[in-house]
Protein backbone atom coordinates (compact mmCIF):
# COMPACT_ATOMS: atom_id res chain seq x y z
CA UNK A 1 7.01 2.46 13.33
CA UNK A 2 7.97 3.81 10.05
CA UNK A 3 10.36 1.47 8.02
CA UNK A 4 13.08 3.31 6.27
CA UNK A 5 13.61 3.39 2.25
CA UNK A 6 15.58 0.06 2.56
CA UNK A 7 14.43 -3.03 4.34
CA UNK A 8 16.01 -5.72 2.45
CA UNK A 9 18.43 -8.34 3.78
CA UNK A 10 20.89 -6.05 4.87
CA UNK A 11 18.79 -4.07 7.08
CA UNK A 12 16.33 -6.32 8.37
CA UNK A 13 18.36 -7.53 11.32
CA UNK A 14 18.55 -4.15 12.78
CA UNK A 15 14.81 -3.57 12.13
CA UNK A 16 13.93 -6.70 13.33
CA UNK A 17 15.54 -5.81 16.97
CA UNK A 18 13.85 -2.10 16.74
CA UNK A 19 9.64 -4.54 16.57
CA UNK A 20 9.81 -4.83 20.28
CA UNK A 21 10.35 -1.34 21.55
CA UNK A 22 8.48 0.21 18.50
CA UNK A 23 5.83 -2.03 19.97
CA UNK A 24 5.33 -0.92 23.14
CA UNK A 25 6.11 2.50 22.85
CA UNK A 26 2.52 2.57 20.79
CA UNK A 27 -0.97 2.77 22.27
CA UNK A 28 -3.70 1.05 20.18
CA UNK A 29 -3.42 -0.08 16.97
CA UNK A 30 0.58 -0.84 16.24
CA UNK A 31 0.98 0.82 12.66
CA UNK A 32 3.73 -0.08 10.68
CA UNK A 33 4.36 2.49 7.65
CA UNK A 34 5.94 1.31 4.72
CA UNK A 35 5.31 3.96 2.20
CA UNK A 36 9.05 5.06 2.37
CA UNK A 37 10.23 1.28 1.11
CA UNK A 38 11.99 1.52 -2.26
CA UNK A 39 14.44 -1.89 -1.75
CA UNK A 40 12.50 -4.82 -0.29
CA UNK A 41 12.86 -8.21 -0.29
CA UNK A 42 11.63 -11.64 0.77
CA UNK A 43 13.39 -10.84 4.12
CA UNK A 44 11.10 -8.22 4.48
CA UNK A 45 8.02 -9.77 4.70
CA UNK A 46 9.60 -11.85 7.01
CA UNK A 47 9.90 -8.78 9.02
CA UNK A 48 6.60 -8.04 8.72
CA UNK A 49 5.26 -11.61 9.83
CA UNK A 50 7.73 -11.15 12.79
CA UNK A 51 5.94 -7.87 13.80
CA UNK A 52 2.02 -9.87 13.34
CA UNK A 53 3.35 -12.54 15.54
CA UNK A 54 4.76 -10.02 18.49
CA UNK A 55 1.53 -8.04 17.88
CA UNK A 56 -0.89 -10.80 18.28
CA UNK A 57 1.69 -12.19 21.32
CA UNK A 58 1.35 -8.95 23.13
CA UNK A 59 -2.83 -8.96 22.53
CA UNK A 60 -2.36 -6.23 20.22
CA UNK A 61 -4.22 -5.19 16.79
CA UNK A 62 -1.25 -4.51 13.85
CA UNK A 63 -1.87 -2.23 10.98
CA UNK A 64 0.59 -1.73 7.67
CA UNK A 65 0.14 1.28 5.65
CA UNK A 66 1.74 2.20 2.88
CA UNK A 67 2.56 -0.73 1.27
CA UNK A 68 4.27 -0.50 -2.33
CA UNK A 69 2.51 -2.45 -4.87
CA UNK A 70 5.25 -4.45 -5.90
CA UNK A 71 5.47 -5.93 -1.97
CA UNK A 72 1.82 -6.61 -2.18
CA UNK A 73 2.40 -8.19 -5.21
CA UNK A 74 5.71 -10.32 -3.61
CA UNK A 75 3.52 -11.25 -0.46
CA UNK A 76 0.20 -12.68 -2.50
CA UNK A 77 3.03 -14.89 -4.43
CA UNK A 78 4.11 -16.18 -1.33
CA UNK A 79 0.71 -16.85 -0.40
CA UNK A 80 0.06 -14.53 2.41
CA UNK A 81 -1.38 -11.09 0.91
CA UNK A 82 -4.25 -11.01 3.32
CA UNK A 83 -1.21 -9.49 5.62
CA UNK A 84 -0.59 -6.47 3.52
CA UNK A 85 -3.40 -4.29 2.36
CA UNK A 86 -3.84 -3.45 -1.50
CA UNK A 87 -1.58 -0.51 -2.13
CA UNK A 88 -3.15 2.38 -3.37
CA UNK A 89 -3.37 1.77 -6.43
CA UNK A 90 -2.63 -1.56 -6.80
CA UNK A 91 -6.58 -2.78 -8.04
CA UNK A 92 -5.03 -3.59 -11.28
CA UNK A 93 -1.96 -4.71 -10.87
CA UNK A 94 -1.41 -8.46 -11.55
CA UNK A 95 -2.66 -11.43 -9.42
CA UNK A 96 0.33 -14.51 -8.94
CA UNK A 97 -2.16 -17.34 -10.69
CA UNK A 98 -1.04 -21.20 -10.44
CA UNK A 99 0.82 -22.34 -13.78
CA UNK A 100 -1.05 -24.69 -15.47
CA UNK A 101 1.22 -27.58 -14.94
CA UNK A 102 0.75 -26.89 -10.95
CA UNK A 103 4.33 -25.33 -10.70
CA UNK A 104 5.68 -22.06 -9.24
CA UNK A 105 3.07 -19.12 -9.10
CA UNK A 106 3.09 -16.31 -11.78
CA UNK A 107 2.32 -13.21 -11.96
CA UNK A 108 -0.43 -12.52 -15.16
């Protein structure tokens, strides 16, 4: 399944109801592409959890490529960046650390 250039809250509805078909229309490994996604948002790595959970429902191995930096970036703040590979070329791009006073993750 390729994910189109926008898969923020607007969108993810409709993508959400295209996991299941994209799903089992695909032999092997289910690859999601995401190298097209310009506007993203916490909705859509809710999407992307959704399509992990129907993977691993269905027996299946998941795989999602082409992952923008700035998404890997949003999904380690939220805690779960072992779901998204590091972007090319994302080795240097900043880690969210805990705030010293044990408050909201930052990125630095």
């Amino acid at each position: 399944m390729k994910l189109p250039d926008d898969a923020s809250i607007e969108h993810v509805t409709e993508l959400a109801a295209q996991l299941p078909q994209s799903l089992e229309s695909s032999q092997g490994t289910w690859q999601i592409d995401a190298s097209a996604l310009k506007a993203f948002d916490s909705s859509t790595i809710a999407l992307l959890l959704q399509a992990r959970r129907l993977a691993k429902a269905a027996g299946r191995d998941i795989e999602i490529i082409g992952v923008p930096p700035t998404l890997s970036q949003l999904a380690r703040l939220y805690g779960i960046g072992d779901l998204l590979p590091a972007a090319a070329g994302d080795a240097g791009a900043p880690r969210p650390t805990e705030a010293p006073s044990g408050g909201v993750p930052h990125l630095g």
